[in-house]
N, C-alpha and C. Protein backbone atom coordinates (compact mmCIF):
# COMPACT_ATOMS: atom_id res chain seq x y z
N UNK A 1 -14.90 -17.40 -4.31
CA UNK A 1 -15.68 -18.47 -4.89
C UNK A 1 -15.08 -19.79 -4.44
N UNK A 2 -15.74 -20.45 -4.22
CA UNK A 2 -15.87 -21.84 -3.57
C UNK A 2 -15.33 -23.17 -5.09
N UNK A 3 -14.39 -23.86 -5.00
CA UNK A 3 -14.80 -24.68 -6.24
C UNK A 3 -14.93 -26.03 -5.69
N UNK A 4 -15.30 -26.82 -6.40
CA UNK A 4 -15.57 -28.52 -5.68
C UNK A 4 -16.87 -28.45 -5.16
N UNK A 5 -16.53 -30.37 -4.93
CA UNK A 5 -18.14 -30.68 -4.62
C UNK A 5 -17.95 -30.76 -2.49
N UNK A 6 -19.06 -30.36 -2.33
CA UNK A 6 -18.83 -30.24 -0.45
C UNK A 6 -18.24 -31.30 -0.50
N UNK A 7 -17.41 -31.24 0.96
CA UNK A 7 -17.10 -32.52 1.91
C UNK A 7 -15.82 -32.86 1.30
N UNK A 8 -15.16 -32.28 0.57
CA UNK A 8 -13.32 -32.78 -0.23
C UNK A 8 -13.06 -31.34 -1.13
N UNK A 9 -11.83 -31.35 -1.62
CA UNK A 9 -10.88 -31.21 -2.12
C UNK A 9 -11.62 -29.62 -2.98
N UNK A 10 -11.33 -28.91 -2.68
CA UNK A 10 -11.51 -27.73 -3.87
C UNK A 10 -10.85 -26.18 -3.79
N UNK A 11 -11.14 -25.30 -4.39
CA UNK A 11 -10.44 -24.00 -4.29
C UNK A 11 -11.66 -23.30 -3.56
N UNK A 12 -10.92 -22.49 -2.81
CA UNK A 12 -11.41 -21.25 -2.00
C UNK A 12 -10.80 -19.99 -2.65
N UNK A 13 -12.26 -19.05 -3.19
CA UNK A 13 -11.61 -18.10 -3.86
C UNK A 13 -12.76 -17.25 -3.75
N UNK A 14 -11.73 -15.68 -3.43
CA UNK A 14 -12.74 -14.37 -2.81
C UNK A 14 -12.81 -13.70 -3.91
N UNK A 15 -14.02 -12.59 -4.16
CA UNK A 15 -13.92 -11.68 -4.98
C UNK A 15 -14.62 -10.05 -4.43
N UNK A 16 -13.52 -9.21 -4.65
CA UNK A 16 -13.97 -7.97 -3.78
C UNK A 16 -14.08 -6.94 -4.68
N UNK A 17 -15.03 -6.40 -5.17
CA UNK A 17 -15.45 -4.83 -5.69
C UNK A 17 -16.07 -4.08 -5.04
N UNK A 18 -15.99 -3.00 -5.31
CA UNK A 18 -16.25 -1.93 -4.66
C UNK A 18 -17.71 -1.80 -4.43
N UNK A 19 -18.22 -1.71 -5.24
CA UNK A 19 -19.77 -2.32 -5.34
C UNK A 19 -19.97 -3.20 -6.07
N UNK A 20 -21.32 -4.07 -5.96
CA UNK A 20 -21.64 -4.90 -6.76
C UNK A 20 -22.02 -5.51 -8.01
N UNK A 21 -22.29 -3.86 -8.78
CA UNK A 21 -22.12 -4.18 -9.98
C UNK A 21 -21.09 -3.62 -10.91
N UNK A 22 -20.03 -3.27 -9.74
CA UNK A 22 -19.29 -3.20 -10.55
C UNK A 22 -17.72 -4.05 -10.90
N UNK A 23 -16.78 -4.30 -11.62
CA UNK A 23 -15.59 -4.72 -11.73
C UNK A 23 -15.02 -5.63 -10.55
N UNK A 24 -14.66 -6.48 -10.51
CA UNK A 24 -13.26 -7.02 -9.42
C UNK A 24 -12.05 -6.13 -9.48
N UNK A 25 -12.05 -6.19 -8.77
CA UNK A 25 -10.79 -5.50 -7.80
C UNK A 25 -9.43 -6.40 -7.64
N UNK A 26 -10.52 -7.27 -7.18
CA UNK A 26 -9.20 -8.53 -6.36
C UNK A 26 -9.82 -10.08 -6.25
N UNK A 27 -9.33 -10.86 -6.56
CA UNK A 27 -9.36 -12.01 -6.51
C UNK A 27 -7.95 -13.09 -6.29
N UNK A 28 -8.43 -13.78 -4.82
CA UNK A 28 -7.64 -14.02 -4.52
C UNK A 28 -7.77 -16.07 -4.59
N UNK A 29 -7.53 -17.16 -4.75
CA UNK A 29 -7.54 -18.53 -4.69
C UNK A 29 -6.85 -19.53 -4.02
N UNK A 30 -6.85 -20.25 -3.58
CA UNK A 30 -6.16 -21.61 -2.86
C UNK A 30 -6.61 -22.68 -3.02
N UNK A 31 -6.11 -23.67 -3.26
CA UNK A 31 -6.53 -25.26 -2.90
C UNK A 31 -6.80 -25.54 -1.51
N UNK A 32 -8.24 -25.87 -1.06
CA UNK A 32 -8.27 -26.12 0.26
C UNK A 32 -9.48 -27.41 0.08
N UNK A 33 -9.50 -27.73 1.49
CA UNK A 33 -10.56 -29.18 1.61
C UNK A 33 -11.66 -28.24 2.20
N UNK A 34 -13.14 -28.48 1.56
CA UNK A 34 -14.19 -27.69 1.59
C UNK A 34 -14.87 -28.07 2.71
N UNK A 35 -14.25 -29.01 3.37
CA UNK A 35 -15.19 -29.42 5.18
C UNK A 35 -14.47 -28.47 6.04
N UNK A 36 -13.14 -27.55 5.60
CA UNK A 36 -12.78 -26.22 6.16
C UNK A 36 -13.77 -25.12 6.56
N UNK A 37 -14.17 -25.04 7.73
CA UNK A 37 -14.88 -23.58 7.78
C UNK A 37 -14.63 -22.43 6.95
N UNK A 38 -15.85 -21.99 6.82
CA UNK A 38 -15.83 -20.73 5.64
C UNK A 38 -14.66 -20.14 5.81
N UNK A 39 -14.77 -19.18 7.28
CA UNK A 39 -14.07 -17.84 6.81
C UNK A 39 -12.33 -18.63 7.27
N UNK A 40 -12.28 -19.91 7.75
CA UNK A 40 -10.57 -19.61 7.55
C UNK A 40 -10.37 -20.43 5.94
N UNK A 41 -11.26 -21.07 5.12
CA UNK A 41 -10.97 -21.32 3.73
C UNK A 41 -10.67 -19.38 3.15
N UNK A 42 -11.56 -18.56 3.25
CA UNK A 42 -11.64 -17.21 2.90
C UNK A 42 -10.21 -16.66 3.07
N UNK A 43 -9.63 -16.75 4.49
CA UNK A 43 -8.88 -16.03 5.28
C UNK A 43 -7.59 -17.05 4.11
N UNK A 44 -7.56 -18.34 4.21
CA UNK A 44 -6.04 -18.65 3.51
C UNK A 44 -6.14 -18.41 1.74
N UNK A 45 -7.53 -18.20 1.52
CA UNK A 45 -6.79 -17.82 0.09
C UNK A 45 -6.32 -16.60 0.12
N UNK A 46 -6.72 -15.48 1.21
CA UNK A 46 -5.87 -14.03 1.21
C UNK A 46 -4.42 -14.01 1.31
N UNK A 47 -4.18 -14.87 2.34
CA UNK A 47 -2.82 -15.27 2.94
C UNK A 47 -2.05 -16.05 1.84
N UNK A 48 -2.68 -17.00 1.54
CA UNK A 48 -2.05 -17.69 0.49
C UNK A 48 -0.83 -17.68 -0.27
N UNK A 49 -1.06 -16.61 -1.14
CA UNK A 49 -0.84 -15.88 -2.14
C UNK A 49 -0.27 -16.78 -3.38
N UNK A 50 -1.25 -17.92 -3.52
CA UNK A 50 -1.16 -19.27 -4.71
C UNK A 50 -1.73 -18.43 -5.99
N UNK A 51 -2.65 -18.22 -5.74
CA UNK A 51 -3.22 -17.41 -7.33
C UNK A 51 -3.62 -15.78 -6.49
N UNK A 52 -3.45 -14.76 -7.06
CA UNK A 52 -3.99 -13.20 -7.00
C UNK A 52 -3.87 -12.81 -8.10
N UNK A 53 -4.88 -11.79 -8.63
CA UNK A 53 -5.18 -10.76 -9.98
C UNK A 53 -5.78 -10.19 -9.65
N UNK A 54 -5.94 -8.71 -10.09
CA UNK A 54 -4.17 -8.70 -10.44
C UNK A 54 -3.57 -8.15 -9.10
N UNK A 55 -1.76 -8.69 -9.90
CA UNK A 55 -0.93 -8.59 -8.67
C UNK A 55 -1.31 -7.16 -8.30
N UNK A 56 -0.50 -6.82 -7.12
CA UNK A 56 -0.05 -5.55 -6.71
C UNK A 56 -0.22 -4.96 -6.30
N UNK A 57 -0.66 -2.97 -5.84
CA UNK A 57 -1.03 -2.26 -4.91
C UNK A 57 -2.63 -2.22 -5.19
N UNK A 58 -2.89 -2.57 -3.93
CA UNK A 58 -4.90 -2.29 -4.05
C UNK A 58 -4.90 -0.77 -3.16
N UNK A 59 -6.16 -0.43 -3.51
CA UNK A 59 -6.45 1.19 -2.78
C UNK A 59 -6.49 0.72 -1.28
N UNK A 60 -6.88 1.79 -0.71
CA UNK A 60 -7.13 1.95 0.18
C UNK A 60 -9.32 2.37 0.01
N UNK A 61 -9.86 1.93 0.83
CA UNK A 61 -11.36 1.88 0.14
C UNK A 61 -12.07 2.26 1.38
N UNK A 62 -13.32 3.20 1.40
CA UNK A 62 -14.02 2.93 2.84
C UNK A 62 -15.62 2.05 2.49
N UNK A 63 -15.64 1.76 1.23
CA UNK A 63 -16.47 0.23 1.39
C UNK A 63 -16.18 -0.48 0.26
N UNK A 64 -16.76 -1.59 0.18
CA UNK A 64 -16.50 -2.89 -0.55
C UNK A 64 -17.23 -3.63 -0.84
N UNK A 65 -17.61 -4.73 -1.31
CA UNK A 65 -18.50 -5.49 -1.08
C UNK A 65 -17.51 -7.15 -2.05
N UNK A 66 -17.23 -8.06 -0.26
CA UNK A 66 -16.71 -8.93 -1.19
C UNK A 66 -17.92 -10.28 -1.28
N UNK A 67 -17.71 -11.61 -2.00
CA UNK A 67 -17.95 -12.35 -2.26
C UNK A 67 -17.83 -14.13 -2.49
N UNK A 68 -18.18 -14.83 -1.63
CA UNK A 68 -17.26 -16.04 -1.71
C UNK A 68 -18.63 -16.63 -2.26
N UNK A 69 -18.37 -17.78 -3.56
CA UNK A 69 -18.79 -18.56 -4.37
C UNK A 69 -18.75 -19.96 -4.34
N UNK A 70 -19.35 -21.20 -4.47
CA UNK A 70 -18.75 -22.45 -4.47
C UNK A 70 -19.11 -22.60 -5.98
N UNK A 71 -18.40 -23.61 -7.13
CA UNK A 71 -18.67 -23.97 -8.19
C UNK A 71 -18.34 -25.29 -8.22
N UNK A 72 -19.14 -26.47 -9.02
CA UNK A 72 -18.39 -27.59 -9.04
C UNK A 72 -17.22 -27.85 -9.82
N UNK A 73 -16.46 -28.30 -9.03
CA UNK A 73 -15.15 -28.88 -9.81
C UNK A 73 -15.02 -28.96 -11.80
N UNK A 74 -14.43 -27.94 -12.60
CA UNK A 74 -14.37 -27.92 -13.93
C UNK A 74 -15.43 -27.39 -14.32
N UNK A 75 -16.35 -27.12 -13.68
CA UNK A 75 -16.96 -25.91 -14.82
C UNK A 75 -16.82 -24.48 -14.18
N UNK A 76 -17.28 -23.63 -14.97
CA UNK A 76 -17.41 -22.02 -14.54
C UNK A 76 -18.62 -21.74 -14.71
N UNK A 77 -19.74 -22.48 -14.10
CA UNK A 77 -21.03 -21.37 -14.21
C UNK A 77 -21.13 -21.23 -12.31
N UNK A 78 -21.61 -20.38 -11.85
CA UNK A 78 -21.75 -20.11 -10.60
C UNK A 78 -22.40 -21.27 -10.25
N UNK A 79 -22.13 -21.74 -8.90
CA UNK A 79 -23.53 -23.07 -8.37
C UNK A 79 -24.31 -22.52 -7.17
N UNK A 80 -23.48 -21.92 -6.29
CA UNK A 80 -24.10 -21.30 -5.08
C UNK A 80 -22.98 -20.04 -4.54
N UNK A 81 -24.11 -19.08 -3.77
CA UNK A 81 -23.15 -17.70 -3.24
C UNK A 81 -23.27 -18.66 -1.89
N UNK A 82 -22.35 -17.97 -1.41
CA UNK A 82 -22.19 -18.92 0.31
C UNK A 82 -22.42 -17.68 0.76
N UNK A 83 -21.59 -16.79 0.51
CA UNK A 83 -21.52 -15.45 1.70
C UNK A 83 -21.31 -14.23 0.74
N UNK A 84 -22.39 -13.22 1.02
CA UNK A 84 -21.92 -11.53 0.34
C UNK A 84 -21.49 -10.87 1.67
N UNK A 85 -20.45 -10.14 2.14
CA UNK A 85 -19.81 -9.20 3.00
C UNK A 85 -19.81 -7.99 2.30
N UNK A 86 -20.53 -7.11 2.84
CA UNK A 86 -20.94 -5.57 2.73
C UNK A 86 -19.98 -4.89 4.13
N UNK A 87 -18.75 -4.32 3.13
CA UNK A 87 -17.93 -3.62 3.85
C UNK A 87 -17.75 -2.21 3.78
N UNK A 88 -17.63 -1.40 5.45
CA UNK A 88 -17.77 -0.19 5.04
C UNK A 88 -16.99 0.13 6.61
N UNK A 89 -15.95 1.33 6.37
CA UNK A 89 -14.93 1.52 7.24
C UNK A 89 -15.84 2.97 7.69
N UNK A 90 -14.90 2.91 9.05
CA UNK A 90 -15.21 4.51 9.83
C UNK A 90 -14.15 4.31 10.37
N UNK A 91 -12.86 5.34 10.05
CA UNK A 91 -11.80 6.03 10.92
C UNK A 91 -11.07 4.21 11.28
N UNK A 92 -11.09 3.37 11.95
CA UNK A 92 -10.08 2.02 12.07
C UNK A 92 -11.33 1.30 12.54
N UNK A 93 -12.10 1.10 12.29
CA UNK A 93 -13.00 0.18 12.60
C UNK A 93 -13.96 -0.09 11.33
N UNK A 94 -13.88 -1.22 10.99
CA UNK A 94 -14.73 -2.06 9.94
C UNK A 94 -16.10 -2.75 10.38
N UNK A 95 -16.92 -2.49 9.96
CA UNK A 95 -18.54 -2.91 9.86
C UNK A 95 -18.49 -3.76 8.62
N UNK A 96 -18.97 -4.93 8.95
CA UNK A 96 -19.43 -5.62 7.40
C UNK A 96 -20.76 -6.36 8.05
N UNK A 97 -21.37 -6.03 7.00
CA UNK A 97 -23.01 -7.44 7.18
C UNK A 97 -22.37 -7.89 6.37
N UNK A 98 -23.04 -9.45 6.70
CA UNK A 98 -22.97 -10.55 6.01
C UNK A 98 -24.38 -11.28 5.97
N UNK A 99 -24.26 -11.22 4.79
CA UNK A 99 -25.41 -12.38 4.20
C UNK A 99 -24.87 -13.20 3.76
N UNK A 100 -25.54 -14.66 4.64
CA UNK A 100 -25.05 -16.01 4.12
C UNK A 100 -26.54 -16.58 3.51
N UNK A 101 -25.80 -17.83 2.70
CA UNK A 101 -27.31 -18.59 1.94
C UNK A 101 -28.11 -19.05 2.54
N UNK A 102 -28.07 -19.60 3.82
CA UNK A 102 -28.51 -19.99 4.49
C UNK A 102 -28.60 -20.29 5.77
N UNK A 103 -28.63 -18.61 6.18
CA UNK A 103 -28.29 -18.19 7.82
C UNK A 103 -28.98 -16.94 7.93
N UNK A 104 -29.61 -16.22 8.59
CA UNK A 104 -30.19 -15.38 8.72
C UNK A 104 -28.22 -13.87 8.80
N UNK A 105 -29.14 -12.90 8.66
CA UNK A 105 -27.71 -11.39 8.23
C UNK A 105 -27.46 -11.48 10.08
N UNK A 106 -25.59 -11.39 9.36
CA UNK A 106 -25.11 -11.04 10.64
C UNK A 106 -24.64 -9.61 10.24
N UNK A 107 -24.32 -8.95 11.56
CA UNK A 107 -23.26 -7.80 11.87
C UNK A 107 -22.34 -8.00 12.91
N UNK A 108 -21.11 -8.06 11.82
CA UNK A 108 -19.56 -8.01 12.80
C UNK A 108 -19.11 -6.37 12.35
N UNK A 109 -18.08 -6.02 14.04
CA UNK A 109 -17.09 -5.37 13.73
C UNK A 109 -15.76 -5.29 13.89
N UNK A 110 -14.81 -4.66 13.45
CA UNK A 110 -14.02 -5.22 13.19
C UNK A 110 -12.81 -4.19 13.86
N UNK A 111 -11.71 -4.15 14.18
CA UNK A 111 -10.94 -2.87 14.57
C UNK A 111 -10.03 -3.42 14.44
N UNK A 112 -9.07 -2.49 13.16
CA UNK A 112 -8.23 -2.38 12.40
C UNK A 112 -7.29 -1.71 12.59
N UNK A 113 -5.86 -2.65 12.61
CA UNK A 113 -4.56 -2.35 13.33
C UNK A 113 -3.88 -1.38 12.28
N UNK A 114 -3.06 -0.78 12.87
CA UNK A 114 -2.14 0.19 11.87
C UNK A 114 -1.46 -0.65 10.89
N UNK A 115 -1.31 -1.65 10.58
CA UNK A 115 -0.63 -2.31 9.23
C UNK A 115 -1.51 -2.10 8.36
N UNK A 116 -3.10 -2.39 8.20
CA UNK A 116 -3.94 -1.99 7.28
C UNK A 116 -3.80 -1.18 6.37
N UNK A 117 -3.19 -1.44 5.16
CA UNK A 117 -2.83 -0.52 4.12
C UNK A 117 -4.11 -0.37 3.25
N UNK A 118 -5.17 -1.26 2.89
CA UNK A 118 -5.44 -1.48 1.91
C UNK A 118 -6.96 -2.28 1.71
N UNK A 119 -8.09 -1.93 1.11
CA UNK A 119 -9.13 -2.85 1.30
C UNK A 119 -8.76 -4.56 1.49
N UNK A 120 -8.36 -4.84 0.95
CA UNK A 120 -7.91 -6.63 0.96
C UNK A 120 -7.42 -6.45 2.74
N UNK A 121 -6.11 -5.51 3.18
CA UNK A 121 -6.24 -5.69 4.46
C UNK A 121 -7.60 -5.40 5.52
N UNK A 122 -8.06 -4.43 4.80
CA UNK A 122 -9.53 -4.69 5.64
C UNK A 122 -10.49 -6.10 5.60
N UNK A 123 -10.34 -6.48 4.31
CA UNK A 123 -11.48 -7.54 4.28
C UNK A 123 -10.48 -8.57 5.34
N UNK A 124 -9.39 -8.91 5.09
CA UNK A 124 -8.66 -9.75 5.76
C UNK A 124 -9.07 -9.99 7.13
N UNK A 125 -8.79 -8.52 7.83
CA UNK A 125 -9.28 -8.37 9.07
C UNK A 125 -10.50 -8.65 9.61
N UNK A 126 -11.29 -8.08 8.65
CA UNK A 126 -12.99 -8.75 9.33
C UNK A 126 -12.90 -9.89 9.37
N UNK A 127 -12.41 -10.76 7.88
CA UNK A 127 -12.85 -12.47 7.78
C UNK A 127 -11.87 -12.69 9.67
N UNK A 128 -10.67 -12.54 9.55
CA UNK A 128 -10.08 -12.98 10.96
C UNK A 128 -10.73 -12.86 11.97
N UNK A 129 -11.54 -11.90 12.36
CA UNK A 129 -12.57 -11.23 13.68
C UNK A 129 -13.79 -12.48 13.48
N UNK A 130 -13.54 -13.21 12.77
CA UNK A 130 -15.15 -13.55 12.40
C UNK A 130 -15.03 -15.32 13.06
């Protein structure tokens, strides 16, 4: 999820469940300037590691579905989805569509190095390929 108003100062923050209606998994946040391209605002709140919940070992997953949000600065009601990533592994290679708000669906793939422990390292990897 995205926080702030475009064009300055806000948090970049992902949210990944397994499917969509169900639970977070992982959520990860950073302070970043929102004239940052999407996926490296995406990519440093993974890296970050300023805010995560919860801490600690994530599974290993062969799909996902994460989520980046923008909200304005101090409140918590959603304002806009920027991007849904529909993730789904085969053997070291990651497939995600992406639907953005206002871009027609892409398909990236992704091929995933032996450090990959863990869905968050998968999503990691696609946002980087991207």
């Amino acid at each position: 999820m995205i926080y702030g108003p475009p064009g300055g100062g806000g948090f970049a923050d992902l949210s990944i469940a397994l499917k969509p209606e169900t639970p977070t998994l992982y959520t990860a946040t950073v302070e970043v300037d929102l004239r940052t391209p999407l996926w490296r605002r995406v990519s440093s709140a993974i890296r970050s590691g300023e805010y995560i919940a919860p801490p600690g070992r994530y599974p290993w997953e062969d799909v996902a579905t994460a989520f980046i949000v923008r909200r304005a600065a101090g409140t918590s009601t959603v304002d806009l989805l920027e991007a849904r990533l529909d993730v789904a592994v085969d053997e070291r290679v990651a497939r995600v569509i992406v639907e953005y708000r206002d871009k027609p669906r892409v398909v990236h793939d992704a091929q995933l190095g032996s450090g990959v422990k863990d869905i968050v390292g998968v999503v990691l990897s696609v946002v980087s390929a991207m």
